[in-house]
Protein backbone atom coordinates (compact mmCIF):
# COMPACT_ATOMS: atom_id res chain seq x y z
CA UNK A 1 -142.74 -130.74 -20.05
CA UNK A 2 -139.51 -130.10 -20.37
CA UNK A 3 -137.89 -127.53 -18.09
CA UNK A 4 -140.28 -128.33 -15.48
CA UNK A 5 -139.27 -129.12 -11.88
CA UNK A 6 -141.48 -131.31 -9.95
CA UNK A 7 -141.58 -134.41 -7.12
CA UNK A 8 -141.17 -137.89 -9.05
CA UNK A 9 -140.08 -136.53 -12.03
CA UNK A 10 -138.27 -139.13 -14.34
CA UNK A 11 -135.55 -137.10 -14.88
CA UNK A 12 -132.64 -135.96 -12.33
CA UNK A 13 -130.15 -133.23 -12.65
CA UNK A 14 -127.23 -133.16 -9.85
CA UNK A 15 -125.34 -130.00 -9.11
CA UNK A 16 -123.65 -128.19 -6.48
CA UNK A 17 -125.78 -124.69 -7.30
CA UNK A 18 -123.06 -123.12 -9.31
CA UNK A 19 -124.42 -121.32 -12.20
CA UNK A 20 -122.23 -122.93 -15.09
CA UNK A 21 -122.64 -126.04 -13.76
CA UNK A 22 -126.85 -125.53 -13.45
CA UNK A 23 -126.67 -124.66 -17.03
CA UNK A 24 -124.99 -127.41 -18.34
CA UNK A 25 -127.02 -129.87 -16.76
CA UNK A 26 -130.09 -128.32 -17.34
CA UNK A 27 -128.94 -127.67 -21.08
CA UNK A 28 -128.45 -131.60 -21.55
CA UNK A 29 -131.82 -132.42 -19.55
CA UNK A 30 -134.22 -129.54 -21.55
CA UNK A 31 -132.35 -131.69 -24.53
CA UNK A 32 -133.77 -134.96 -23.28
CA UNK A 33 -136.97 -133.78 -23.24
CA UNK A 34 -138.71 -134.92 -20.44
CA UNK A 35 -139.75 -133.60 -16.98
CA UNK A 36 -136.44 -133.35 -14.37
CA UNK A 37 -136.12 -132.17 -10.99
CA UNK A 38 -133.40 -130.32 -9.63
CA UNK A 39 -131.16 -131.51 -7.10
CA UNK A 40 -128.46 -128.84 -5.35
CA UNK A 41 -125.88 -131.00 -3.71
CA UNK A 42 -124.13 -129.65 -0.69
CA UNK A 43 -121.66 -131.79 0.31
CA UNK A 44 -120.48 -132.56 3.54
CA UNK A 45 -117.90 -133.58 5.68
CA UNK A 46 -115.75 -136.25 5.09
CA UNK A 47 -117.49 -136.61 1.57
CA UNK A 48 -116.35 -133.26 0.98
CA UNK A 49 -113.02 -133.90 1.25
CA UNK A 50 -112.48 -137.26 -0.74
CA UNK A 51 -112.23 -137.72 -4.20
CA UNK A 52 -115.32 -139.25 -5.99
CA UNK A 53 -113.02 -142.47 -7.00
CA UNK A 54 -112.76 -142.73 -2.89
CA UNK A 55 -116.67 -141.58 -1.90
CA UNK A 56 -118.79 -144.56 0.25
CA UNK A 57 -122.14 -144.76 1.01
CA UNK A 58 -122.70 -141.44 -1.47
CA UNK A 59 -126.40 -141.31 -1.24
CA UNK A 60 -125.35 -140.08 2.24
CA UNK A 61 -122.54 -137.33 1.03
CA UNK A 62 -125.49 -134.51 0.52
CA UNK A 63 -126.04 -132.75 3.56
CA UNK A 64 -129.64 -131.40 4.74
CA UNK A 65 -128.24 -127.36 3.52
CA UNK A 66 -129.18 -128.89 0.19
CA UNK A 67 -131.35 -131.49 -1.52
CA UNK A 68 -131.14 -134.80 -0.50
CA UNK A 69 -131.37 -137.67 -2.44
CA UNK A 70 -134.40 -140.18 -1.77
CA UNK A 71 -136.89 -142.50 -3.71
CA UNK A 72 -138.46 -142.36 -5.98
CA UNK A 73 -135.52 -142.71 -7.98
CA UNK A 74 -135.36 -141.34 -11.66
CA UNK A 75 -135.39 -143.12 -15.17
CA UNK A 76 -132.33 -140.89 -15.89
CA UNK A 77 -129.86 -138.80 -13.58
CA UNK A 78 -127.46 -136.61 -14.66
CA UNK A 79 -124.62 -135.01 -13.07
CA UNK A 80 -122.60 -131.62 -13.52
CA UNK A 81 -119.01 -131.87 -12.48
CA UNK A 82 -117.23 -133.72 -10.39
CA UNK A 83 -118.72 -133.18 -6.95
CA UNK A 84 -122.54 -134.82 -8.05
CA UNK A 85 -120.77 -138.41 -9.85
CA UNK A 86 -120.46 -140.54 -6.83
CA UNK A 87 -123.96 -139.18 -5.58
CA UNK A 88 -125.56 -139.95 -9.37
CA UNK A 89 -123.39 -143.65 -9.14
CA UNK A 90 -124.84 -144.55 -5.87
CA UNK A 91 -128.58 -143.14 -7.25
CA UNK A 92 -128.60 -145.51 -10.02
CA UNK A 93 -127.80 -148.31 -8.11
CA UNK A 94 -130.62 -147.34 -5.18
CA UNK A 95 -132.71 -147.27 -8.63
CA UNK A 96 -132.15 -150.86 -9.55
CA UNK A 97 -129.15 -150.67 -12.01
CA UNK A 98 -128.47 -149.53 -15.49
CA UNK A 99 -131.20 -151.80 -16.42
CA UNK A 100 -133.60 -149.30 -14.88
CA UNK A 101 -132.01 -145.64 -14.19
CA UNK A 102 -129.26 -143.94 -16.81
CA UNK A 103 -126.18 -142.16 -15.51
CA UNK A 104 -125.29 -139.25 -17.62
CA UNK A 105 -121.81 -137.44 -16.73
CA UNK A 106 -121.06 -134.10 -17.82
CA UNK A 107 -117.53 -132.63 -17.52
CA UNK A 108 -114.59 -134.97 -16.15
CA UNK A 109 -114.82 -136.31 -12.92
CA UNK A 110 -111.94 -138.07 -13.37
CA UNK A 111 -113.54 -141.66 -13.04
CA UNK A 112 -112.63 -144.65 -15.71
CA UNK A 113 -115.66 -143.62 -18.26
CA UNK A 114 -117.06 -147.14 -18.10
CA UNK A 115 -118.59 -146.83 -14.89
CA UNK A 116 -121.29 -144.12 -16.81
CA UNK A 117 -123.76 -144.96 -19.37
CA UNK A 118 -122.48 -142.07 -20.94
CA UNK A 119 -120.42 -139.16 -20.34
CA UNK A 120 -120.55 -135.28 -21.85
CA UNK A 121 -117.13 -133.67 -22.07
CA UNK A 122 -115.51 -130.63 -23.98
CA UNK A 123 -112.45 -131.90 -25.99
CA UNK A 124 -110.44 -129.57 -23.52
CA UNK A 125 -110.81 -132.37 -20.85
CA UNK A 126 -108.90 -135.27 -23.08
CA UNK A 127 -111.26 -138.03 -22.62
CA UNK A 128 -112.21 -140.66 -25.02
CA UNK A 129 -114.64 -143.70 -24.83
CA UNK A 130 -117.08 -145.58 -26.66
CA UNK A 131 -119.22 -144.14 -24.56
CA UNK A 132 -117.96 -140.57 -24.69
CA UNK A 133 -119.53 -137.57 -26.43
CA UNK A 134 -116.88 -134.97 -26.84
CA UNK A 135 -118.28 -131.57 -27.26
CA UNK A 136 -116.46 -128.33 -28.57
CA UNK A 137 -116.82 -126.43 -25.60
CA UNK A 138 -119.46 -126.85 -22.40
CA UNK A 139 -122.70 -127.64 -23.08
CA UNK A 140 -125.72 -125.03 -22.84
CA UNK A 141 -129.01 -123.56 -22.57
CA UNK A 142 -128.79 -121.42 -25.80
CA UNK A 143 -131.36 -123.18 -28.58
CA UNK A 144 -132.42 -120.78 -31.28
CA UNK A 145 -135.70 -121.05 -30.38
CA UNK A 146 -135.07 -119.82 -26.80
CA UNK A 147 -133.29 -117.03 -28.09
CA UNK A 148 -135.66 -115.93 -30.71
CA UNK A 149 -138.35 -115.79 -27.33
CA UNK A 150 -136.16 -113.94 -25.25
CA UNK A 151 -135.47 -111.17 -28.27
CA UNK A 152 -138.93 -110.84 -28.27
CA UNK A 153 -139.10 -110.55 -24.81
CA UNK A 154 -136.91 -107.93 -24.50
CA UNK A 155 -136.58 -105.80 -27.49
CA UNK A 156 -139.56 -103.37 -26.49
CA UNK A 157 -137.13 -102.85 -22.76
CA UNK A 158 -134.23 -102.48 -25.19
CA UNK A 159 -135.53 -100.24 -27.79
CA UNK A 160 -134.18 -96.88 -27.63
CA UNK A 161 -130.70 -98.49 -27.77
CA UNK A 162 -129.35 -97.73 -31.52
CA UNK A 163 -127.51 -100.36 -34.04
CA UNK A 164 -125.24 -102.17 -34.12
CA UNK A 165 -126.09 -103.93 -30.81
CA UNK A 166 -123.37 -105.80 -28.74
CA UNK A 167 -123.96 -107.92 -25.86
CA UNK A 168 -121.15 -107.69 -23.35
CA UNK A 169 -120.72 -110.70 -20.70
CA UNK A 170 -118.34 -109.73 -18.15
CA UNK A 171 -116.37 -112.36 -15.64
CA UNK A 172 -114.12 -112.40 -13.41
CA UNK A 173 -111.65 -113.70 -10.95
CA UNK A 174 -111.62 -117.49 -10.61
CA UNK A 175 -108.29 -120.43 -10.20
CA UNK A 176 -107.26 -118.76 -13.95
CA UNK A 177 -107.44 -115.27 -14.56
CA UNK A 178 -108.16 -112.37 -12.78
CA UNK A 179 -110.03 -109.38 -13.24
CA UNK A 180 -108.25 -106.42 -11.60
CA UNK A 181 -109.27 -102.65 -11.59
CA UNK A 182 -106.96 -101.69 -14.28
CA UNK A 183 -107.62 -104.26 -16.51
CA UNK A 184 -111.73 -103.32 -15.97
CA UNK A 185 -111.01 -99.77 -16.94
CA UNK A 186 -108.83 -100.46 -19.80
CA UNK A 187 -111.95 -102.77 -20.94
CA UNK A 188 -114.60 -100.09 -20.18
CA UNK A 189 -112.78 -97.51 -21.92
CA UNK A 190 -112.86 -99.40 -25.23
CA UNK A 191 -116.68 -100.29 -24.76
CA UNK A 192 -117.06 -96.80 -23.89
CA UNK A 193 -115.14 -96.14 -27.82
CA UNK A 194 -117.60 -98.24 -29.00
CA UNK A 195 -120.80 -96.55 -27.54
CA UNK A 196 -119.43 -93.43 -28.88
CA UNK A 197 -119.57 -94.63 -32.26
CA UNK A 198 -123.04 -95.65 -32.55
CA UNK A 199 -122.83 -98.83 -31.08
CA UNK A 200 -125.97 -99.91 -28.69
CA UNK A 201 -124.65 -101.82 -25.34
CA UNK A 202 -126.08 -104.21 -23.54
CA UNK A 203 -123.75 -105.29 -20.58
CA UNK A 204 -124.01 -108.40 -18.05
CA UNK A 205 -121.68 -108.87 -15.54
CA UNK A 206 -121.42 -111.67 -13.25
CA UNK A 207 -120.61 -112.46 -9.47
CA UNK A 208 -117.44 -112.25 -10.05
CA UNK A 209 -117.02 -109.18 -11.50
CA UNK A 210 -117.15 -107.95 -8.07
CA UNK A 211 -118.65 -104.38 -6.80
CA UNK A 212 -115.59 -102.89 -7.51
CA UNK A 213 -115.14 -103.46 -11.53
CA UNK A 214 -118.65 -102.54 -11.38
CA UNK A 215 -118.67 -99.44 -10.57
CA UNK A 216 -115.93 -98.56 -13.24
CA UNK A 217 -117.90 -100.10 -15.59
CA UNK A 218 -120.83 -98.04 -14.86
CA UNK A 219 -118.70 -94.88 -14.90
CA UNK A 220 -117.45 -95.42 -18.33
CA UNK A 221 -120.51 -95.98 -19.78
CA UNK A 222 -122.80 -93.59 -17.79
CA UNK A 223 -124.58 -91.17 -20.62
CA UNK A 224 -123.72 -93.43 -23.36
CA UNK A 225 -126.15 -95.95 -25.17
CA UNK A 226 -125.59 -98.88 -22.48
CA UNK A 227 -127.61 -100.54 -19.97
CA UNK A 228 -125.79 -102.55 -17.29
CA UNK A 229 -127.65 -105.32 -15.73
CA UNK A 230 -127.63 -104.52 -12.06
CA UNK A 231 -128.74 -108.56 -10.87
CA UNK A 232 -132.52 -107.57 -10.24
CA UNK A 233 -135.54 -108.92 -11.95
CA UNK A 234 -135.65 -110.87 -14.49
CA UNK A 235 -132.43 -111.82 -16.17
CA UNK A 236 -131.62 -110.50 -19.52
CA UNK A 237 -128.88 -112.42 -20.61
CA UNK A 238 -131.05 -114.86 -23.49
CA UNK A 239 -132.81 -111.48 -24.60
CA UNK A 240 -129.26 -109.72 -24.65
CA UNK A 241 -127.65 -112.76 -26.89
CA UNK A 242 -130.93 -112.85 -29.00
CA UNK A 243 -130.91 -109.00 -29.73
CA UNK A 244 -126.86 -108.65 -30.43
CA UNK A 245 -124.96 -108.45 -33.54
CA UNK A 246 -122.17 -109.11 -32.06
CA UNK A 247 -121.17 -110.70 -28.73
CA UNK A 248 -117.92 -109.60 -26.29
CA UNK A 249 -116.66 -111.77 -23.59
CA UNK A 250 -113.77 -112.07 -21.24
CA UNK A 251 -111.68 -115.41 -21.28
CA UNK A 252 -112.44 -116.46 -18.12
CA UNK A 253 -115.63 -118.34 -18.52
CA UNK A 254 -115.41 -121.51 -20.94
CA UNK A 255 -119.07 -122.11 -20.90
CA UNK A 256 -119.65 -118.09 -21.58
CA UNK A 257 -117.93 -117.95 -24.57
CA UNK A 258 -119.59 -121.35 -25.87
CA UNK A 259 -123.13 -120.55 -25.04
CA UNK A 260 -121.76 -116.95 -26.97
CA UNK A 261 -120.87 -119.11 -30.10
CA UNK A 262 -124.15 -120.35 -30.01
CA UNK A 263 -125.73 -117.72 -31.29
CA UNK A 264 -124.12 -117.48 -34.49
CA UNK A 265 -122.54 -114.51 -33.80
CA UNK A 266 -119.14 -112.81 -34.22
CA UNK A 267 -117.76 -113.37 -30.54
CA UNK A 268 -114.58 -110.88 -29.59
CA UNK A 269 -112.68 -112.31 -26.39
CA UNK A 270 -111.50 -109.69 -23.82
CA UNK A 271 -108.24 -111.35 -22.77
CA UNK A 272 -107.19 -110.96 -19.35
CA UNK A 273 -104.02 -111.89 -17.00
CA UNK A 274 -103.88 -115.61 -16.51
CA UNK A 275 -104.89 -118.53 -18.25
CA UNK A 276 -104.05 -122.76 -17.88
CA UNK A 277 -103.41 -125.55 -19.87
CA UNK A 278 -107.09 -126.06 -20.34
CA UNK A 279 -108.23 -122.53 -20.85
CA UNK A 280 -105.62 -122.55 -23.70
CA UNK A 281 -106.63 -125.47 -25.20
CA UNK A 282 -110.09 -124.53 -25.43
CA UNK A 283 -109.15 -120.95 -26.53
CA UNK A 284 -107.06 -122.39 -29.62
CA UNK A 285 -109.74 -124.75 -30.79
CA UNK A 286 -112.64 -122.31 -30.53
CA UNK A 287 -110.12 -119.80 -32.34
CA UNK A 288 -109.75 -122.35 -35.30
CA UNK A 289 -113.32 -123.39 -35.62
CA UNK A 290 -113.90 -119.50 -36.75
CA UNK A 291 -116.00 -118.64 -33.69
CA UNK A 292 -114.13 -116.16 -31.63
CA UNK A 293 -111.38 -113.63 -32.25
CA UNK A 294 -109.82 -111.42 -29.86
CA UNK A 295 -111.68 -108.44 -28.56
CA UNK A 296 -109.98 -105.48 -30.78
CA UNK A 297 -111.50 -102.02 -32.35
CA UNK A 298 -110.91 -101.04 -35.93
CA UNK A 299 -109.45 -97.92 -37.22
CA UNK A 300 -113.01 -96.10 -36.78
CA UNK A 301 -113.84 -97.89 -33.35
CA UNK A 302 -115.89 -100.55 -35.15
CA UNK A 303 -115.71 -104.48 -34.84
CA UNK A 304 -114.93 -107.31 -37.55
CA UNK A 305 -117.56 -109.15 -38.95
CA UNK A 306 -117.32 -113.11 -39.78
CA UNK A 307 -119.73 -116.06 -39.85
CA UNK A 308 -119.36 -119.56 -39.02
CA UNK A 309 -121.12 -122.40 -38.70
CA UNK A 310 -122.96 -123.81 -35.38
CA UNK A 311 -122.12 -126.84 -33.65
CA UNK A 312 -125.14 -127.93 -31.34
CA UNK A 313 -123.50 -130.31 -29.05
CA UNK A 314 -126.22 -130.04 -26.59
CA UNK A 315 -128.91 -131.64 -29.16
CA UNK A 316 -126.34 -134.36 -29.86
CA UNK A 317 -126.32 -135.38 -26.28
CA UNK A 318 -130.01 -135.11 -25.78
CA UNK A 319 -130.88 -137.27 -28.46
CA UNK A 320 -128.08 -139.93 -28.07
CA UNK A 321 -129.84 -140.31 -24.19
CA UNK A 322 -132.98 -140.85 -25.88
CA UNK A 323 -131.63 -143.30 -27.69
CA UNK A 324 -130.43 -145.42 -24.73
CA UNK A 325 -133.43 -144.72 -23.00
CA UNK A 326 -135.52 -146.19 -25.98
CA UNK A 327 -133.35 -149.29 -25.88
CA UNK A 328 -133.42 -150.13 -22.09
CA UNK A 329 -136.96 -149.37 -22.51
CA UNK A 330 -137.10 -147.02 -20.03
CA UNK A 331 -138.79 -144.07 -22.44
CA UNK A 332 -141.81 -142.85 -21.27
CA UNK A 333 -145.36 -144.13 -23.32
């Protein structure tokens, strides 16, 4: 079923192990709906250093730290970012062609889009085909229906916490922004505000929040109504984005703040120092669709509240892959 890894599965996904990439491609394959095994691509030297416009002999480019790519080949491959598109080219051709295997892009790898059978990209990316689906932000995970499991997974853990709830996903430093010490305790101070209130906490932060911003973070809220995900066990963050009224985020992570609009949710972004051209882009848009606002108390150390309406790129992918599955006949049954 979906989700499931396994030898021989008809569906590929190709990623280099980062978690935003993992997500995205396994977002777009639990959207398929069929069976897909996981492939974590460690490239190596000289593959590593070429563009994928310049790769040769790609099936090669993994290196034995990861997975390696060998028959039997997949119905459908699909790649997250840049690194896994020469590998998923050179997998569809071991395969037999686009007569019998798919190629399924996501993000820009900056290839002409005609050599995919399809490619997935946020509209921050600027790319346009025939064969293009251009998604708000990065595709996702989040389905209502895995949320509404994961709240009921975690709400007896997450009871004593009072209402309103807010989950809190916390970055950090990557090409863009940066998340220093100052910055985390002028952030923990007004989540502190908040728990003060009334307001019920529930706080992931990521790798690269860093030990550091951690431990302010912790300080700040210690006593309060908060619980800070420490990285052990089983990993809240569905149940936390199921159980929330409202969701706070730093800028730093495009596919955070996406899988956060998901939900339906009032999402307040925590700005921090940085930014690019395609951070900004994707800022303004999500701004004007009505998802996000910026992260800011009221008067009595509450938050806004504001609907919108929820674009499910993911779905739109999934089922447009179907589709030229069904016409190669290369569906399943």
């Amino acid at each position: 079923m979906s989700g499931a890894k396994g030898a021989g599965a008809p569906v590929w996904i190709l990623h280099d192990g980062k978690v935003g990439l993992r997500n995205q491609a396994m977002g777009v394959a639990e959207a398929v709906g069929l069976p897909f095994e996981e492939k974590r691509l460690v490239i190596r030297y000289p593959w590593k250093l070429l563009p994928p416009a310049l790769n040769f002999c790609a099936l090669h480019a993994p290196g034995p730290k990861g997975d390696l790519l060998q028959p039997p080949w997949p119905r459908l491959v699909i790649a997250a970012g840049g690194r896994g598109s020469a590998p998923m080219l050179a997998v569809r051709k071991a395969a037999g062609g686009r007569g019998l295997c798919v190629a399924v892009q996501v993000q820009n790898p900056h290839l002409p889009p005609g050599r995919f059978d399809l490619m997935v990209v946020p509209a921050h990316d600027r790319v346009a085909g025939d064969n293009v689906i251009v998604t708000q932000g990065a595709v996702h995970r989040v389905t209502r229906a895995v949320l509404d499991k994961a709240a009921v997974l975690w709400a007896p853990r997450l009871a004593a916490l009072p209402h309103p709830r807010i989950a809190v996903l916390i970055g950090g430093d990557n090409g863009h922004y940066r998340l220093d010490p100052s910055r985390m305790a002028e952030i923990a101070a007004d989540l502190a505000r908040l728990a003060r209130a009334g307001h019920g906490l529930m706080v992931t932060p990521s790798r690269r929040t860093g030990p550091e911003n951690e431990a302010i973070l912790r300080r700040h809220l210690e006593g309060l109504p908060a619980v800070v995900w420490d990285g052990s066990g089983e990993n809240p963050y569905f149940g936390y984005l199921g159980l929330a009224d409202h969701v706070v985020a730093t800028a730093d992570s495009i596919s955070m703040i996406t899988e956060a609009g998901a939900t339906g949710k009032p999402v307040h972004v925590v700005e921090l120092p940085g930014a690019g051209p395609k951070f900004l882009r994707f800022h303004q848009a999500i701004a004007q669709a009505g998802i996000t606002r910026p992260f800011a108390l009221t008067a009595d150390d509450n938050l806004a509240q504001w609907e919108y309406p929820v674009a499910d790129d993911t779905a739109r992918a999934g089922a447009k892959i179907r589709e030229i599955m069904e016409t190669r006949g290369l569906w399943p049954g």
